[in-house]
C-alpha atoms as a PDB file:
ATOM      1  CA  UNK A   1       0.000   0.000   0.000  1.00  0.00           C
ATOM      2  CA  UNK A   2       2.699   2.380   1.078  1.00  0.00           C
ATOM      3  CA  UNK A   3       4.561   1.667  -2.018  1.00  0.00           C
ATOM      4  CA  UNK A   4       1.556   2.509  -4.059  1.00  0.00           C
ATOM      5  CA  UNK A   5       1.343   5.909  -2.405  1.00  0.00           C
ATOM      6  CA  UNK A   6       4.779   6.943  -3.133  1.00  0.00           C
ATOM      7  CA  UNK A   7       4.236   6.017  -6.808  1.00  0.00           C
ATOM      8  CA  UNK A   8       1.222   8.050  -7.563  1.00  0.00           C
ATOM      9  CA  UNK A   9       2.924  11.133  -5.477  1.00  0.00           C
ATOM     10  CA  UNK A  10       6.017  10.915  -8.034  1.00  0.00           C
ATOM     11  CA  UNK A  11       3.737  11.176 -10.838  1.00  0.00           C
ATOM     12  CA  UNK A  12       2.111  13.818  -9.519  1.00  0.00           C
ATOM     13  CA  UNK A  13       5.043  16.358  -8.771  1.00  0.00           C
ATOM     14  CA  UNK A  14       6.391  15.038 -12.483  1.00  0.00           C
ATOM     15  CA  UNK A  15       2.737  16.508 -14.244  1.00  0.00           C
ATOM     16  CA  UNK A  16       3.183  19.474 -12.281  1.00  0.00           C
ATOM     17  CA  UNK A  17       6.601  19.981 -13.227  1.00  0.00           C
ATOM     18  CA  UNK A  18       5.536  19.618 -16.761  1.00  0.00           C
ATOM     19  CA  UNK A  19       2.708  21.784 -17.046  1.00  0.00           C
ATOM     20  CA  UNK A  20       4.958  24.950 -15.215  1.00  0.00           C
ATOM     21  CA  UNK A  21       7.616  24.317 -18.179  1.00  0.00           C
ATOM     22  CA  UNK A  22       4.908  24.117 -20.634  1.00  0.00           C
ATOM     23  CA  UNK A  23       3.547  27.723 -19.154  1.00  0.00           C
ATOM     24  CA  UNK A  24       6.912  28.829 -18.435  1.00  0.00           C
ATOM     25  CA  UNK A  25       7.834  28.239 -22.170  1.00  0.00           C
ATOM     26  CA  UNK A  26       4.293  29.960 -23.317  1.00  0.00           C
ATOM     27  CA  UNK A  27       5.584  33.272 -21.622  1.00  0.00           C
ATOM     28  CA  UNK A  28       9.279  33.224 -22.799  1.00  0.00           C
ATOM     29  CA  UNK A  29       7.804  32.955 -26.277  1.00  0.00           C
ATOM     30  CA  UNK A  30       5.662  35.402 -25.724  1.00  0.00           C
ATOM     31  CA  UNK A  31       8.549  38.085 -23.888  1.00  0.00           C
ATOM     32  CA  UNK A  32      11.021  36.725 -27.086  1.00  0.00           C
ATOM     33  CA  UNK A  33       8.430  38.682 -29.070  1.00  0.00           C
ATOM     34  CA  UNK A  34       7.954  42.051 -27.471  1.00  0.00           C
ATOM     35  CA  UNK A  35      11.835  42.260 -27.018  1.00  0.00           C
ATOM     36  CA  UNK A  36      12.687  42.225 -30.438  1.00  0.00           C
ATOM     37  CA  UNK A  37       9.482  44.713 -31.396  1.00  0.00           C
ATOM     38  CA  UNK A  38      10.700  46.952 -29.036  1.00  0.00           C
ATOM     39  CA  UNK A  39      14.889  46.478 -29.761  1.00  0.00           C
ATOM     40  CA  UNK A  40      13.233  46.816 -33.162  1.00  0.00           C
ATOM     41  CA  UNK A  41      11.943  50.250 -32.348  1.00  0.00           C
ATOM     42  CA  UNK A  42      14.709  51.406 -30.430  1.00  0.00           C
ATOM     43  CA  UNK A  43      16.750  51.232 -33.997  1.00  0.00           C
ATOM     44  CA  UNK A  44      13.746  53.099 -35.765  1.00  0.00           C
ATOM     45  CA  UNK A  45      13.612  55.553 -33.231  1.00  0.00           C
ATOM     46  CA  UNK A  46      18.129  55.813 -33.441  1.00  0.00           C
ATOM     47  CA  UNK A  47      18.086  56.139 -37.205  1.00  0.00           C
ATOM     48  CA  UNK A  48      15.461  59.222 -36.786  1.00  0.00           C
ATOM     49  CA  UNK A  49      17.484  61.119 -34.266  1.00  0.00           C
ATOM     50  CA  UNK A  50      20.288  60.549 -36.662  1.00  0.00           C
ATOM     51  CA  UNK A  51      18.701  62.172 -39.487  1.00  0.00           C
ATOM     52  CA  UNK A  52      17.220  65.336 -37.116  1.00  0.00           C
ATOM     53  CA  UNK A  53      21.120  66.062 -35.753  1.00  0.00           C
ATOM     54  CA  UNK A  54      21.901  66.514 -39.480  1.00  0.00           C
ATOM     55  CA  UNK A  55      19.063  68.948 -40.094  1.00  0.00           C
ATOM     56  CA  UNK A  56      19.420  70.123 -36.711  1.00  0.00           C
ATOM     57  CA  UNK A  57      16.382  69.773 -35.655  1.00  0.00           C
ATOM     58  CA  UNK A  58      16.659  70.470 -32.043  1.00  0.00           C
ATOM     59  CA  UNK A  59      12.420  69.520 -31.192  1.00  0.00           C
ATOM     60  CA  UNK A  60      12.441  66.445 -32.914  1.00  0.00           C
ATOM     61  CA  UNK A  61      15.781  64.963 -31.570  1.00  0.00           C
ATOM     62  CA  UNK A  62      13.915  65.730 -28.320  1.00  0.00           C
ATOM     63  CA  UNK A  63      10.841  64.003 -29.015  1.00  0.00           C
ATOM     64  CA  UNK A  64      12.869  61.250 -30.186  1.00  0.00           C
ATOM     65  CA  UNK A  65      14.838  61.010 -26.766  1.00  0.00           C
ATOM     66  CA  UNK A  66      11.289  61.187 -24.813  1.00  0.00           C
ATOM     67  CA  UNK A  67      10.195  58.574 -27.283  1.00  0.00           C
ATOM     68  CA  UNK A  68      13.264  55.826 -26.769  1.00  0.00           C
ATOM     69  CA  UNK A  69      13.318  56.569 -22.950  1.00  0.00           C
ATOM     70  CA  UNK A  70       9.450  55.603 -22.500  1.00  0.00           C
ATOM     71  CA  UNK A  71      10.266  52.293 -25.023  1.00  0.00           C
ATOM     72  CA  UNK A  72      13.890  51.387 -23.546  1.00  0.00           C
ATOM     73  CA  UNK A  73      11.823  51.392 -19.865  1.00  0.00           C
ATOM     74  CA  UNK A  74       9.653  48.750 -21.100  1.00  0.00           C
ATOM     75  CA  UNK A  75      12.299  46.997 -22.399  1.00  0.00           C
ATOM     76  CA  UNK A  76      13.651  46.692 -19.773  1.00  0.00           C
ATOM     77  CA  UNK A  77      10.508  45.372 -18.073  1.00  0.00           C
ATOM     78  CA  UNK A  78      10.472  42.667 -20.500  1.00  0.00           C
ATOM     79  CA  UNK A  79      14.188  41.384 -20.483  1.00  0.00           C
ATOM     80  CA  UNK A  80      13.711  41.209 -16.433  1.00  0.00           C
ATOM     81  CA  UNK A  81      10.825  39.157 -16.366  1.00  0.00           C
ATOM     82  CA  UNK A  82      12.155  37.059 -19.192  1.00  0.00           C
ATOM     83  CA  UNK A  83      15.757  36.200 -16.978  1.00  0.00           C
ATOM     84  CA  UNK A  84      13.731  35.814 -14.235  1.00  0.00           C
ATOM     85  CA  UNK A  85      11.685  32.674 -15.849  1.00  0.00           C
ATOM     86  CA  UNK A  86      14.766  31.642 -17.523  1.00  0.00           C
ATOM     87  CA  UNK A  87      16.670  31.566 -14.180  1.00  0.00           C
ATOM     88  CA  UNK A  88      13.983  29.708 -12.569  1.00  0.00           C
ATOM     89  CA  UNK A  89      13.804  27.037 -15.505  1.00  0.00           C
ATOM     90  CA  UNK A  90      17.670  26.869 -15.279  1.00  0.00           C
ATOM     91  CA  UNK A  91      17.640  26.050 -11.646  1.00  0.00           C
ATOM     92  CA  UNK A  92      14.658  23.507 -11.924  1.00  0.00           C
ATOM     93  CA  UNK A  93      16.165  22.037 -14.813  1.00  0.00           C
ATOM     94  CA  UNK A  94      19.704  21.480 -12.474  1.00  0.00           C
ATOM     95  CA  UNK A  95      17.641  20.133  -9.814  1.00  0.00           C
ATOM     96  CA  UNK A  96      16.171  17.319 -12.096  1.00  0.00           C
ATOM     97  CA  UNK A  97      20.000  16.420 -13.295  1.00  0.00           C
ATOM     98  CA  UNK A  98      21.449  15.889  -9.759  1.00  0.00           C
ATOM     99  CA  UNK A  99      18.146  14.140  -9.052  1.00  0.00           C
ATOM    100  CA  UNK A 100      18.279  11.369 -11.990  1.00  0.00           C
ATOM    101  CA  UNK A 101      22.047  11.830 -11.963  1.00  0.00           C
ATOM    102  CA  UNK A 102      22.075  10.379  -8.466  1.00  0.00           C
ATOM    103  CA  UNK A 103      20.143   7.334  -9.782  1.00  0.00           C
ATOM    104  CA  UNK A 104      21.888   6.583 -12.190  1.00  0.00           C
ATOM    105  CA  UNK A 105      25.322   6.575 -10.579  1.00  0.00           C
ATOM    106  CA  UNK A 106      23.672   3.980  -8.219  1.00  0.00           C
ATOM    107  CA  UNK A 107      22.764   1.568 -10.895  1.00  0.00           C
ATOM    108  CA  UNK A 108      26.015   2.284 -12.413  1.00  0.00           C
ATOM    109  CA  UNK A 109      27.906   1.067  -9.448  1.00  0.00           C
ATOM    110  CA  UNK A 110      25.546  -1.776  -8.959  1.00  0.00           C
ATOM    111  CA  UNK A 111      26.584  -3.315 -12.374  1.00  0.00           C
ATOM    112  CA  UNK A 112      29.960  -2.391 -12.331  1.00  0.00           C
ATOM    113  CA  UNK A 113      30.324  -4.433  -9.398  1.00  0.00           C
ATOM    114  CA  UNK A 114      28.847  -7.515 -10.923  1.00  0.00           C
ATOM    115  CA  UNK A 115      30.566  -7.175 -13.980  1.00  0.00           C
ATOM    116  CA  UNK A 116      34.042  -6.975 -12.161  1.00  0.00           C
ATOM    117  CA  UNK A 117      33.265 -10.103  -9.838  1.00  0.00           C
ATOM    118  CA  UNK A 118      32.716 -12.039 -13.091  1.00  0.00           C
ATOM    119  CA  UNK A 119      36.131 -10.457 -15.029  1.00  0.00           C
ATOM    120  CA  UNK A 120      39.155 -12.080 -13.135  1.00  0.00           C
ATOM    121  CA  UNK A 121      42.185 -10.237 -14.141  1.00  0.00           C
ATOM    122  CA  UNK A 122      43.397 -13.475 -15.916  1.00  0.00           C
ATOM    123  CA  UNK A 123      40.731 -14.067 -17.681  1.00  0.00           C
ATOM    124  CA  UNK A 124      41.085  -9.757 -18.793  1.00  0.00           C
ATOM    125  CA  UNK A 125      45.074 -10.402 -19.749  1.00  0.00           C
ATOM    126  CA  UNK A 126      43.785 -14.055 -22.171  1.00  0.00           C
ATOM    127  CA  UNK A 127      41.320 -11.171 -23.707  1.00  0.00           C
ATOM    128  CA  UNK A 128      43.845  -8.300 -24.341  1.00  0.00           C
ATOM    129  CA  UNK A 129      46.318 -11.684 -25.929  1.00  0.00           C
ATOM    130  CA  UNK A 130      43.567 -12.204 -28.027  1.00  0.00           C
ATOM    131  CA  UNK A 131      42.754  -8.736 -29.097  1.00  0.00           C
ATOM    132  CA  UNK A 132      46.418  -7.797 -30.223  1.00  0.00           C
ATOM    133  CA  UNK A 133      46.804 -11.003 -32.349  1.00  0.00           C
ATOM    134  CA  UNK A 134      43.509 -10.134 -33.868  1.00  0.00           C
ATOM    135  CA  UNK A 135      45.212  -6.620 -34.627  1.00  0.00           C
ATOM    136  CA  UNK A 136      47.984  -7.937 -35.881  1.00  0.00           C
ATOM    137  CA  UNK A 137      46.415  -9.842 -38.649  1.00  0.00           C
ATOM    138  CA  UNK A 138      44.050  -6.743 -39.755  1.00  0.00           C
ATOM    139  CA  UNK A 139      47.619  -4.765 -40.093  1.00  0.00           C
ATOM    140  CA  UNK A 140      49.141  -7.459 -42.254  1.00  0.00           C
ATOM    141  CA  UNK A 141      46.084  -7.616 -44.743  1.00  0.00           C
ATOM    142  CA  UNK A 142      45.943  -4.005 -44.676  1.00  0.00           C
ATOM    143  CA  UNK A 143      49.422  -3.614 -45.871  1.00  0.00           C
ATOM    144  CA  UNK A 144      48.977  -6.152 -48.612  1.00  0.00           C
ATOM    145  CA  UNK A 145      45.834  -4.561 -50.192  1.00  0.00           C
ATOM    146  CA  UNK A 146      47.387  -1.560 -49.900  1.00  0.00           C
ATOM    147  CA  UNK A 147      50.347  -2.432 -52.629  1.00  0.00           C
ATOM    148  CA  UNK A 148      49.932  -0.812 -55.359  1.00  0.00           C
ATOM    149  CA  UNK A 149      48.368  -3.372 -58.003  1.00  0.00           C
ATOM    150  CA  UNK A 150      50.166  -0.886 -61.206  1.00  0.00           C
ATOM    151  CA  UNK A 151      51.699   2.113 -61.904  1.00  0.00           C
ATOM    152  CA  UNK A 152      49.216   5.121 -62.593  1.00  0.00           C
ATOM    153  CA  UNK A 153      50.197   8.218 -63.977  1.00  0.00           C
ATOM    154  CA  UNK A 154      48.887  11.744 -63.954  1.00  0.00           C
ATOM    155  CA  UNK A 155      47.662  13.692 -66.565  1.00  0.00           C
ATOM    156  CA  UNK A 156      49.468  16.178 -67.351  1.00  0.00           C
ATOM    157  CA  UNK A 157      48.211  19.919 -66.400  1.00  0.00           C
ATOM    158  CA  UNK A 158      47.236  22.375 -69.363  1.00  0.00           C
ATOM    159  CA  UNK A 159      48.730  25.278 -68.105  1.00  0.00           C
ATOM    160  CA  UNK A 160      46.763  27.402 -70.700  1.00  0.00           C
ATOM    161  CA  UNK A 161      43.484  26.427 -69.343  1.00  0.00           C
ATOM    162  CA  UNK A 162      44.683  27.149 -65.860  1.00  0.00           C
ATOM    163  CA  UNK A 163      46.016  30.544 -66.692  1.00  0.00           C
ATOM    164  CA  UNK A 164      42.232  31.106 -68.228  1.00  0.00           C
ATOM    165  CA  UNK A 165      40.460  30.170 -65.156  1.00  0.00           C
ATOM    166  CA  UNK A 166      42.621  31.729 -62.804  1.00  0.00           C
ATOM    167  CA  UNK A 167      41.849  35.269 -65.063  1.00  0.00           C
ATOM    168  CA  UNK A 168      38.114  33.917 -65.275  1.00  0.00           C
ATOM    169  CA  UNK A 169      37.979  33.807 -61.006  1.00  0.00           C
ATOM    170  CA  UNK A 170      40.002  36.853 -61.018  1.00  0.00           C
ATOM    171  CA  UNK A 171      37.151  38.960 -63.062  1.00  0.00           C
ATOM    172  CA  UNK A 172      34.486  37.692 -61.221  1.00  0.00           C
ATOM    173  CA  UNK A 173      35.851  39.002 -57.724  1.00  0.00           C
ATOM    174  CA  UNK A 174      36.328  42.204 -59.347  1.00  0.00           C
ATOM    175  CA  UNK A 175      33.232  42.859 -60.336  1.00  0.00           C
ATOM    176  CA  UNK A 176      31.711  45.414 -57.979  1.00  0.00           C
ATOM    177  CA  UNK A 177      28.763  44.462 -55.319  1.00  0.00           C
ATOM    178  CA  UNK A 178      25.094  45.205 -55.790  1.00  0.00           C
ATOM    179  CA  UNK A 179      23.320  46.329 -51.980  1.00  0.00           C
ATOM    180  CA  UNK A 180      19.326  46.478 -52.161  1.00  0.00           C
ATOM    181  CA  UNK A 181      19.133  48.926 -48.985  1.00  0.00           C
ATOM    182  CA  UNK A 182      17.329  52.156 -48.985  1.00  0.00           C
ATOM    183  CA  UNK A 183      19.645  55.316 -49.502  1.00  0.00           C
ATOM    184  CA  UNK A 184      19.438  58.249 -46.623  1.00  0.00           C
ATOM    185  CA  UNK A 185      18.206  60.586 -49.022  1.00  0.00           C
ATOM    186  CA  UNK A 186      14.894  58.496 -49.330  1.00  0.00           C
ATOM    187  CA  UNK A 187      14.865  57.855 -45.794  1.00  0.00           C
ATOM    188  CA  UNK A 188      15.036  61.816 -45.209  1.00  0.00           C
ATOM    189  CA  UNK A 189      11.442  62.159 -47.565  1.00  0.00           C
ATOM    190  CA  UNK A 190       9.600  60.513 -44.714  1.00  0.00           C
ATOM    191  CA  UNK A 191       7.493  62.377 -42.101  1.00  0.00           C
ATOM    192  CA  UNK A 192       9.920  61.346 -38.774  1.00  0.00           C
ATOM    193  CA  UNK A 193       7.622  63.513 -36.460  1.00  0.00           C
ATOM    194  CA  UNK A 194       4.637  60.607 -38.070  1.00  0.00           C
ATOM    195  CA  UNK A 195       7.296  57.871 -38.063  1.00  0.00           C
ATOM    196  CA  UNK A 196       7.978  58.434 -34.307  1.00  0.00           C
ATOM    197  CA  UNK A 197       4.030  57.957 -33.755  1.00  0.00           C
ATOM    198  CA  UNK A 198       3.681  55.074 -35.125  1.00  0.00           C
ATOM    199  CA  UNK A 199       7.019  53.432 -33.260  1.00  0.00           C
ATOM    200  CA  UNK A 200       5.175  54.419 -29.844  1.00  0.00           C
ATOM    201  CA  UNK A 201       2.028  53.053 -30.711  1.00  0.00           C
ATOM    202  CA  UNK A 202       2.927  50.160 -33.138  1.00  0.00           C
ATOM    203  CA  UNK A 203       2.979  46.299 -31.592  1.00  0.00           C
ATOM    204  CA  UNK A 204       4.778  45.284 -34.351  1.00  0.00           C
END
């Protein structure tokens, strides 16, 4: 009866455990999310104080300030709560290691010790005998498959058609790169002061 008990109370702190890391890993999703929205903004809001210093555009680089210190506080919020789960996780997780850890060092021992009362170390040294004569014999057949059976000989190189490809690779590397991102004069045609709204009120 007793032993009955104790097997129905491990199952039930194992389900438990289970359904915190399956809500634990819900919310870290969940906090992955709004941190990079919000790191996302952060860079929105960086590029648009960068273009008001060059204009010099004294209100807007303010706004933009007010702007990143209201989202970097939230932030912040986030990346807490998220380290916090993450530590908690981390510790449960360590827990569970030394826990099974424990067991299994127990079993180990238990079979070690059976398997070295039935290994005398005679009967270990007639193994090792047995082993290196088995080696030796692989070695030999190796060595006589590996003789060369006849003589092959390399073509020789064209050193025309190398010269071409070498001048071929060389003219490829120097053509120049194409980038597909968005020059600063286009960036400059948008409405920051209507940019900055949206990166406050944006969940995306």
């Amino acid at each position: 009866m007793f032993g009955r008990k104790k097997e129905k109370k491990k199952h039930t702190d194992n389900v438990g455990v289970d359904k915190f890391l399956v809500r634990a890993q819900y919310w870290l999703d969940f906090l992955e999310k709004r941190i990079a929205i919000y790191q996302n903004k952060l860079r929105r809001l960086d590029k648009i104080i960068k273009i008001a210093a060059k204009r010099k555009d004294k209100d807007l680089i303010i706004e933009s300030l007010k702007a990143r210190k209201r989202i970097k506080s939230d932030l912040n919020m986030y990346m807490g709560i998220f380290r916090n789960i993450q530590l908690i996780i981390n510790r449960m997780e360590t827990a569970q290691l030394v826990k099974e850890s424990a067991k299994v060092l127990e079993e180990g021992k238990i079979i070690i010790d059976q398997l070295s009362s039935d290994m005398s170390p005679e009967k270990m040294v007639e193994v090792m005998e047995g082993i290196r004569e088995s080696l030796t014999s692989i070695d030999e057949a190796a060595e006589i498959a590996s003789e060369p059976i006849s003589d092959v000989t390399l073509e020789e190189f064209d050193e025309e058609e190398l010269e071409a490809e070498a001048d071929r690779i060389i003219a490829e590397q120097s053509l120049p790169s194409v980038k597909q991102e968005a020059t600063e004069e286009e960036i400059e045609e948008k409405d920051l002061e209507k940019e900055i709204r949206e990166i406050l009120e944006s969940e995306e």
